[in-house]
C-alpha atoms as a PDB file:
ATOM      1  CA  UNK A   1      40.636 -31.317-111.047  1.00  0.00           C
ATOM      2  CA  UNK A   2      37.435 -33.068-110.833  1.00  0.00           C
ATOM      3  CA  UNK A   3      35.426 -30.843-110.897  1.00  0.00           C
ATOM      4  CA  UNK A   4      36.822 -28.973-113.928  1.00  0.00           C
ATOM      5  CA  UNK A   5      36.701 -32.693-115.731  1.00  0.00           C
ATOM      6  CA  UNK A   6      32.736 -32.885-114.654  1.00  0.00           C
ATOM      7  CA  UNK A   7      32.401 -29.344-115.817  1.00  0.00           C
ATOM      8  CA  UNK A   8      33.969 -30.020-119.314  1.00  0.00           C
ATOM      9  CA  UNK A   9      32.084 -33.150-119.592  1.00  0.00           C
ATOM     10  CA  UNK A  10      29.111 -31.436-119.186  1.00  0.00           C
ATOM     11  CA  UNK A  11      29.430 -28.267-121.650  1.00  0.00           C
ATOM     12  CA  UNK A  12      30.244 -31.960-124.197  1.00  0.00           C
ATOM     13  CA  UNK A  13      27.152 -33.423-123.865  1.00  0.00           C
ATOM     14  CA  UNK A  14      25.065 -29.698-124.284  1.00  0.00           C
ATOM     15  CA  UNK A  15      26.988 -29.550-127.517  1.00  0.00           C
ATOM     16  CA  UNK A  16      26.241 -32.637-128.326  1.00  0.00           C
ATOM     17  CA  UNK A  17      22.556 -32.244-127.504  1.00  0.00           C
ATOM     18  CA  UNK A  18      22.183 -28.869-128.912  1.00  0.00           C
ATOM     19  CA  UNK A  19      23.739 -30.322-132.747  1.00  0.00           C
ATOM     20  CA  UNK A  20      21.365 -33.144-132.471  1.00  0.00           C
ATOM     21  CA  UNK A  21      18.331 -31.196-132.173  1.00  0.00           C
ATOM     22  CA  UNK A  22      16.037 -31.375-135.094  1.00  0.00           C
ATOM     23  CA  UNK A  23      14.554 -27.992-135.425  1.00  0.00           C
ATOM     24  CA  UNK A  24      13.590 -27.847-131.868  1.00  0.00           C
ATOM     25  CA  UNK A  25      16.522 -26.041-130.548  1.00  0.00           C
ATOM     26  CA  UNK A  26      18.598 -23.740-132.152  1.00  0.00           C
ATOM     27  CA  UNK A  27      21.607 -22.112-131.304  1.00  0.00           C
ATOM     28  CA  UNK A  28      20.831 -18.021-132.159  1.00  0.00           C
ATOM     29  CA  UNK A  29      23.110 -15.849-134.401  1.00  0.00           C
ATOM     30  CA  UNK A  30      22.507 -12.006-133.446  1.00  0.00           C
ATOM     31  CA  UNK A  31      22.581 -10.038-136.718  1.00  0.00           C
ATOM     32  CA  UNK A  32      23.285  -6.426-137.487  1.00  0.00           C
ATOM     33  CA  UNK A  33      24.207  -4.177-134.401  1.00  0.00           C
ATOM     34  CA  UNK A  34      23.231  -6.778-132.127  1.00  0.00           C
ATOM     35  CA  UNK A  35      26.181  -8.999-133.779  1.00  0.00           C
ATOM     36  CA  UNK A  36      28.635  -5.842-132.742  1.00  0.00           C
ATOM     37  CA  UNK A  37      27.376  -6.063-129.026  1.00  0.00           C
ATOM     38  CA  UNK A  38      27.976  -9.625-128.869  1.00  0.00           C
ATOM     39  CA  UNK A  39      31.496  -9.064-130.436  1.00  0.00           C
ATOM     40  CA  UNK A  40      32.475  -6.710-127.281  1.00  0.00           C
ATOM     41  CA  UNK A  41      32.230  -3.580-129.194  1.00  0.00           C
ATOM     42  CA  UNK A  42      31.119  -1.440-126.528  1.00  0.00           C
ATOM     43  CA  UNK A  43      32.799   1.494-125.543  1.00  0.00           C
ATOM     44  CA  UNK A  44      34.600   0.823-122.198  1.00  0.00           C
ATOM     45  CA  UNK A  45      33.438   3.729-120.217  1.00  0.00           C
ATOM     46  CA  UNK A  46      29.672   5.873-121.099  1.00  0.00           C
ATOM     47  CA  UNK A  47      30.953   8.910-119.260  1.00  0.00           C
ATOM     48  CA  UNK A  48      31.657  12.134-121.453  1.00  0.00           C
ATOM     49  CA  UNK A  49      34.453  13.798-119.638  1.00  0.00           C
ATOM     50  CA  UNK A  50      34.457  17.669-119.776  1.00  0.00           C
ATOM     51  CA  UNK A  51      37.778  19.804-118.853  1.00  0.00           C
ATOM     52  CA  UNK A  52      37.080  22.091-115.795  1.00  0.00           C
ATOM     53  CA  UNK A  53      37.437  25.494-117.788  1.00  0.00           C
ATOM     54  CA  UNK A  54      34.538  24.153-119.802  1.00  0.00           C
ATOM     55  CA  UNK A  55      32.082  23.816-116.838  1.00  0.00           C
ATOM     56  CA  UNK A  56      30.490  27.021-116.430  1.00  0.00           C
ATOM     57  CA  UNK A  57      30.164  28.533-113.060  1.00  0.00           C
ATOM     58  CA  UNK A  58      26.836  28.329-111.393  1.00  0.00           C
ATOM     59  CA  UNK A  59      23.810  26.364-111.864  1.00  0.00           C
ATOM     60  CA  UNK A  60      22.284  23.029-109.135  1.00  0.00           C
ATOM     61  CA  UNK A  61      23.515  20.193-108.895  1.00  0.00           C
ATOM     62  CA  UNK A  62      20.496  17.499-108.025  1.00  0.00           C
ATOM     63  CA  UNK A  63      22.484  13.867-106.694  1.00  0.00           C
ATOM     64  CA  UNK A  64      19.702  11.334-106.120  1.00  0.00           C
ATOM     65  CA  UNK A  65      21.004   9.094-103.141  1.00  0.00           C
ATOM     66  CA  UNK A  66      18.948   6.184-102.169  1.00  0.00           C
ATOM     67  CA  UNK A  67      18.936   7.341 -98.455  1.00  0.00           C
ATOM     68  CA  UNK A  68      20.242  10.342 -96.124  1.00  0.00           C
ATOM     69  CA  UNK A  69      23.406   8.359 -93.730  1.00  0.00           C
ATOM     70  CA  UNK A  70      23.982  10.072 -90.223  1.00  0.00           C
ATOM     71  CA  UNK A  71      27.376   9.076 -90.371  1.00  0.00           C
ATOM     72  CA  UNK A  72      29.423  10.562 -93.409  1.00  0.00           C
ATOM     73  CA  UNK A  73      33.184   8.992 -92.440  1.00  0.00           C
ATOM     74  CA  UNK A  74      33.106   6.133 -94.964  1.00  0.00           C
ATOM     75  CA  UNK A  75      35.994   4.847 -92.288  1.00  0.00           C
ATOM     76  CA  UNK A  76      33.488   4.546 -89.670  1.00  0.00           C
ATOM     77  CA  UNK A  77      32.142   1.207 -88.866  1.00  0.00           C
ATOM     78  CA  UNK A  78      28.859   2.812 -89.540  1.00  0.00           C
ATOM     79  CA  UNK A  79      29.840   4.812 -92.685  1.00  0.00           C
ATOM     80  CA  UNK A  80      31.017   2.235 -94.731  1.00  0.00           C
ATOM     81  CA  UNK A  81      28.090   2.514 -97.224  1.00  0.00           C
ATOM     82  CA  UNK A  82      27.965   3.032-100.706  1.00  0.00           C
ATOM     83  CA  UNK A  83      25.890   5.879-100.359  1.00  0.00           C
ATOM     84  CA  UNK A  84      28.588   7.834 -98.455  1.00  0.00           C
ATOM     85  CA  UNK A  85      31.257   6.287-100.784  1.00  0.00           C
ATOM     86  CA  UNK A  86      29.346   8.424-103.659  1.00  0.00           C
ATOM     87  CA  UNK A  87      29.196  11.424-102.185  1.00  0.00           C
ATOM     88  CA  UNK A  88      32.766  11.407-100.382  1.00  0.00           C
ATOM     89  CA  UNK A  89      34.585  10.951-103.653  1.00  0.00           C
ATOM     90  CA  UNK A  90      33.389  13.576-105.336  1.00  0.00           C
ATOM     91  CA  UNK A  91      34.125  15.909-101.853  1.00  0.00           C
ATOM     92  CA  UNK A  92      37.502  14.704-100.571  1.00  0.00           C
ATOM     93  CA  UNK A  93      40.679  13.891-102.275  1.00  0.00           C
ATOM     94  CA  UNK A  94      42.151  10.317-103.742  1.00  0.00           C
ATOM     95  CA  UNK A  95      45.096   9.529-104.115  1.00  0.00           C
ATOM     96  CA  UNK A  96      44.210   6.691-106.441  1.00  0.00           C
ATOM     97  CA  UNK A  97      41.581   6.180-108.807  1.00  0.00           C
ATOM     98  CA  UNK A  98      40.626   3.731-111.519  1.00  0.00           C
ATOM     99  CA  UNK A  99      41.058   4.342-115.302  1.00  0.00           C
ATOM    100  CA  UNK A 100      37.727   3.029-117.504  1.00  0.00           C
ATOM    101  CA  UNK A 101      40.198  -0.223-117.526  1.00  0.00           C
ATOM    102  CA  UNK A 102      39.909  -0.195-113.902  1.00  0.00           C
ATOM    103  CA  UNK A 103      43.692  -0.071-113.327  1.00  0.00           C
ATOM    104  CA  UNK A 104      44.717   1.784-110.256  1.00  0.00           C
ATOM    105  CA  UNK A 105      46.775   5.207-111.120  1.00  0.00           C
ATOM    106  CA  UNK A 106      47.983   7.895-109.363  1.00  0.00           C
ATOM    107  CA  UNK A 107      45.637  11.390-109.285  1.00  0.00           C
ATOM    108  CA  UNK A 108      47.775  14.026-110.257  1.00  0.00           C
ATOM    109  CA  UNK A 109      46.275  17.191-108.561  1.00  0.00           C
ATOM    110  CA  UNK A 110      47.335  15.036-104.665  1.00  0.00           C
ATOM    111  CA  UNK A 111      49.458  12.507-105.977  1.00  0.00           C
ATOM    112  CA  UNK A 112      52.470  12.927-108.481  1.00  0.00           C
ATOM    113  CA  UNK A 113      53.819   9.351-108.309  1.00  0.00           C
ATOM    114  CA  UNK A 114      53.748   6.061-106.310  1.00  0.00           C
ATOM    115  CA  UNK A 115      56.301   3.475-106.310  1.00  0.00           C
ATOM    116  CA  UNK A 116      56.808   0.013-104.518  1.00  0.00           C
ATOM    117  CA  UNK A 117      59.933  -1.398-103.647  1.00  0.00           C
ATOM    118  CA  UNK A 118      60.623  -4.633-101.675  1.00  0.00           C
ATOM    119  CA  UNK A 119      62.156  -5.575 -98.763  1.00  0.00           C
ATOM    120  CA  UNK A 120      63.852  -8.218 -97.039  1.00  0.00           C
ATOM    121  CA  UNK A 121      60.786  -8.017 -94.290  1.00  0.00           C
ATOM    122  CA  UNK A 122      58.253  -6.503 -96.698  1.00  0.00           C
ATOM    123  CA  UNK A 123      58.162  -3.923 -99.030  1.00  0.00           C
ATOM    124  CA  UNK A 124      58.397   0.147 -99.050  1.00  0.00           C
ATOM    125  CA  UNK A 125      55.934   2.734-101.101  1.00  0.00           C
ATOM    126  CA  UNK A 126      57.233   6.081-101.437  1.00  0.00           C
ATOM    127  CA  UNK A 127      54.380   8.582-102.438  1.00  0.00           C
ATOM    128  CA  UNK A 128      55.068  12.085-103.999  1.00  0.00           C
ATOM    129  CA  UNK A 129      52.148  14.389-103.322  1.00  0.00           C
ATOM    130  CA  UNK A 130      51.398  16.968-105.256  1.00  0.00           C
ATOM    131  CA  UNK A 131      53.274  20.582-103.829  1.00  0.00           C
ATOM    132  CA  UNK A 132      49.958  22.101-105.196  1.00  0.00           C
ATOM    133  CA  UNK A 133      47.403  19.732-103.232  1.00  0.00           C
ATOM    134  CA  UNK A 134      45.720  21.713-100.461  1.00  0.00           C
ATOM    135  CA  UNK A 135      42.702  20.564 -97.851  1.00  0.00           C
ATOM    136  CA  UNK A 136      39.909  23.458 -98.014  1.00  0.00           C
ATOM    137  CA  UNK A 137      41.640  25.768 -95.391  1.00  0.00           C
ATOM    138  CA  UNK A 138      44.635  25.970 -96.845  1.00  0.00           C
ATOM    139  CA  UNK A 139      46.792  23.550 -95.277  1.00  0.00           C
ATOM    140  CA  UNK A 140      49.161  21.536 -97.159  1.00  0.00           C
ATOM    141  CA  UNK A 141      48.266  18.102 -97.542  1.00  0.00           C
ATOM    142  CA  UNK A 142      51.893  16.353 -96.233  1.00  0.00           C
ATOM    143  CA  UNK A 143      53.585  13.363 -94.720  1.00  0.00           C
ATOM    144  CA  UNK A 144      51.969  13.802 -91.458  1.00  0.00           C
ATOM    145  CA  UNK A 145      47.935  13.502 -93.200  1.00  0.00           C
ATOM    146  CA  UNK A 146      49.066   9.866 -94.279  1.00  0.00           C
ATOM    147  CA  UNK A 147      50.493   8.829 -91.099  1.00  0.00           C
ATOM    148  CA  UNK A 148      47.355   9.882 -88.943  1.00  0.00           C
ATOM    149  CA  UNK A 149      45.194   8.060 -90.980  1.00  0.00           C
ATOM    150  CA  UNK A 150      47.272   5.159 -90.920  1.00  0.00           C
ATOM    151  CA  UNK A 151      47.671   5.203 -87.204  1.00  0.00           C
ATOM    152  CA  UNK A 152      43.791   5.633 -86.642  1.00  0.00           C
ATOM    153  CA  UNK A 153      42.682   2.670 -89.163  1.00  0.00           C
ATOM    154  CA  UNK A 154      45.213   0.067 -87.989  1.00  0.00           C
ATOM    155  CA  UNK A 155      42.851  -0.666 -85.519  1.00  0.00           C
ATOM    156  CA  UNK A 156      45.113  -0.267 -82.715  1.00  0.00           C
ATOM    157  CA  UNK A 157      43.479   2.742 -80.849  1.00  0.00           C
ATOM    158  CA  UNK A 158      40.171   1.645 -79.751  1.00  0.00           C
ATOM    159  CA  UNK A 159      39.416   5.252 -79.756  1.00  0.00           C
ATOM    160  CA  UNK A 160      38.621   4.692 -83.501  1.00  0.00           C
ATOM    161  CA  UNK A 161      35.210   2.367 -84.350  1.00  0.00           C
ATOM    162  CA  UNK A 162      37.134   1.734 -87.878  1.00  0.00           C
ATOM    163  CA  UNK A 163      35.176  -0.039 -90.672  1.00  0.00           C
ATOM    164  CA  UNK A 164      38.492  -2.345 -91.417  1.00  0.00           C
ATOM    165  CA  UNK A 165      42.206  -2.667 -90.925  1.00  0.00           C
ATOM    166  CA  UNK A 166      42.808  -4.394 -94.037  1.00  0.00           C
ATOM    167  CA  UNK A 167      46.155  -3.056 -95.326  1.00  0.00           C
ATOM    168  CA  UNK A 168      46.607  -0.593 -92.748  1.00  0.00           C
ATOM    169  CA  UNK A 169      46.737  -3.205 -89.799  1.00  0.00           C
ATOM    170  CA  UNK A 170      50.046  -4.208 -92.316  1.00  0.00           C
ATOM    171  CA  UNK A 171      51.650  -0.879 -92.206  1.00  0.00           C
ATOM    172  CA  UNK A 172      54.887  -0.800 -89.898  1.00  0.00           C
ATOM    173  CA  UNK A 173      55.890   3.060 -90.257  1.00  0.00           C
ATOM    174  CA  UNK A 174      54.962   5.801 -92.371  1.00  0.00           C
ATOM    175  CA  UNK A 175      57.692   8.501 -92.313  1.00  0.00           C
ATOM    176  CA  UNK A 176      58.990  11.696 -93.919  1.00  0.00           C
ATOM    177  CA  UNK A 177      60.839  11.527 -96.939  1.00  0.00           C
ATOM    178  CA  UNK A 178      63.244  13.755 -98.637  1.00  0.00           C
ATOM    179  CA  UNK A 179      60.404  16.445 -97.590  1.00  0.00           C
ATOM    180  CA  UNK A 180      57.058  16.716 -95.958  1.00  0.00           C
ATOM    181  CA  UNK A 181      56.038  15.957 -99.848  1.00  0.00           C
ATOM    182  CA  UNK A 182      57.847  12.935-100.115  1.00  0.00           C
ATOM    183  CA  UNK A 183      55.929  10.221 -97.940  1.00  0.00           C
ATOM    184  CA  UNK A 184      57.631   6.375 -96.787  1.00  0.00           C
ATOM    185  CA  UNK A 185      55.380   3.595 -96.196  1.00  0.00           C
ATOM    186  CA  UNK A 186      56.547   0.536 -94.785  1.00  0.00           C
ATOM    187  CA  UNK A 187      55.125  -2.498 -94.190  1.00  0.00           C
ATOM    188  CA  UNK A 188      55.544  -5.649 -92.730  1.00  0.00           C
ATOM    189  CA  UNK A 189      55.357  -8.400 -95.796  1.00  0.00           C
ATOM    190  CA  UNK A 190      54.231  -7.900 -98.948  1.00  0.00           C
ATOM    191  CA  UNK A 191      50.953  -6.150 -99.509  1.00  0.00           C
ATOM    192  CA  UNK A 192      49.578  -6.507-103.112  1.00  0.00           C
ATOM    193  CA  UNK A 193      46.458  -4.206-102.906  1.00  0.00           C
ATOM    194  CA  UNK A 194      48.459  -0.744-101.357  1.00  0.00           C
ATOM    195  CA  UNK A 195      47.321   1.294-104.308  1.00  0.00           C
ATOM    196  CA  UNK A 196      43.917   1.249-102.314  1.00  0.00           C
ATOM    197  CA  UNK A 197      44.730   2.956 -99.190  1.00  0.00           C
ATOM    198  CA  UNK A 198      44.663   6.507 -98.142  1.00  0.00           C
ATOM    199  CA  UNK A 199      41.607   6.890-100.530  1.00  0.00           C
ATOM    200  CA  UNK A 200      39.872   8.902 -99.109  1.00  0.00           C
ATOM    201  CA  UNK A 201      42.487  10.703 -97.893  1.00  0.00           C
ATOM    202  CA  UNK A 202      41.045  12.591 -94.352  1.00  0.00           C
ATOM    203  CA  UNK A 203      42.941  14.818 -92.282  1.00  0.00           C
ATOM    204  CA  UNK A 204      44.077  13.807 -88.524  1.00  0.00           C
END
């Protein structure tokens, strides 16, 4: 609380000094489109998105990265870069990505729906994938994707040289559903941030 008091006290006496001025400091007033900036006009998101039957088959794509990593598993202890983070989310699949609000929400062509429910020990998420959502060969992404990646980035298995076990380290079971679609998550106590994990989702 003191700190906040010192804090107020101090944005006080700028005023104070700042209305006293006499010509040698101003407070400035943007004008014209400057005035609509300052007023939080901006568009929340810059990018121009463009429905996939509009992009036109063909053509290079040039994707200036800042340097070349040897190790592409962003789960790696030596992967975790942002580099690799750029690249691997526009080349694997996530369940969850943020809106141009940056709120969490689900990605319909893996992930139909995602909902928490607690516990008396902790809570439960229950994930719906998408029927449709396929890794590159062909395989149905299922049930048994989630719980392999679970198992290898609780940090359990030394086997794995895992970047972190946040959230993961939490997880008690993951389990089939109603069907290999339908995927249980439990965990032991309440995790707040679950909409982050199994993005990227890799296969076992």
């Amino acid at each position: 609380m003191r700190g906040r008091g010192g804090a107020f006290a101090a944005v006080v006496m700028l005023s104070g000094v700042t209305a006293a001025g006499t010509g040698g400091c101003h407070l400035w007033r943007p004008q014209g489109n400057a005035a609509s900036f300052a007023a939080g006009r901006l568009p929340a998101s810059d990018v121009n998105p463009v429905p996939r039957d509009r992009i036109r088959v063909g053509g290079t794509l040039r994707w200036p990265l800042p340097e070349f990593p040897a190790q592409w598993n962003f789960h790696h202890v030596n992967g975790s870069k942002g580099v690799v983070d750029q690249v691997v989310q526009g080349m694997l699949p996530y369940l969850m990505r943020v809106d141009e609000k940056a709120v969490p929400r689900p990605v319909p062509d893996y992930l139909v729906s995602a909902r928490v429910v607690p516990t008396r020990t902790g809570q439960v998420v229950t994930y719906r994938l998408n029927p449709q959502a396929r890794w590159s060969d062909g395989r149905p992404i299922g049930y048994r994707d989630l719980a392999a990646q679970a198992r290898a980035l609780s940090g359990r298995d030394p086997r794995f040289q895992v970047s972190t076990v946040t959230g993961y380290r939490q997880i008690r079971s993951v389990v089939r559903g109603a069907d290999d679609r339908e995927v249980k998550v439990e965990f032991a106590g309440a995790y707040a941030d679950w909409r982050s994990l199994f993005s990227p989702c890799t296969r076992p």
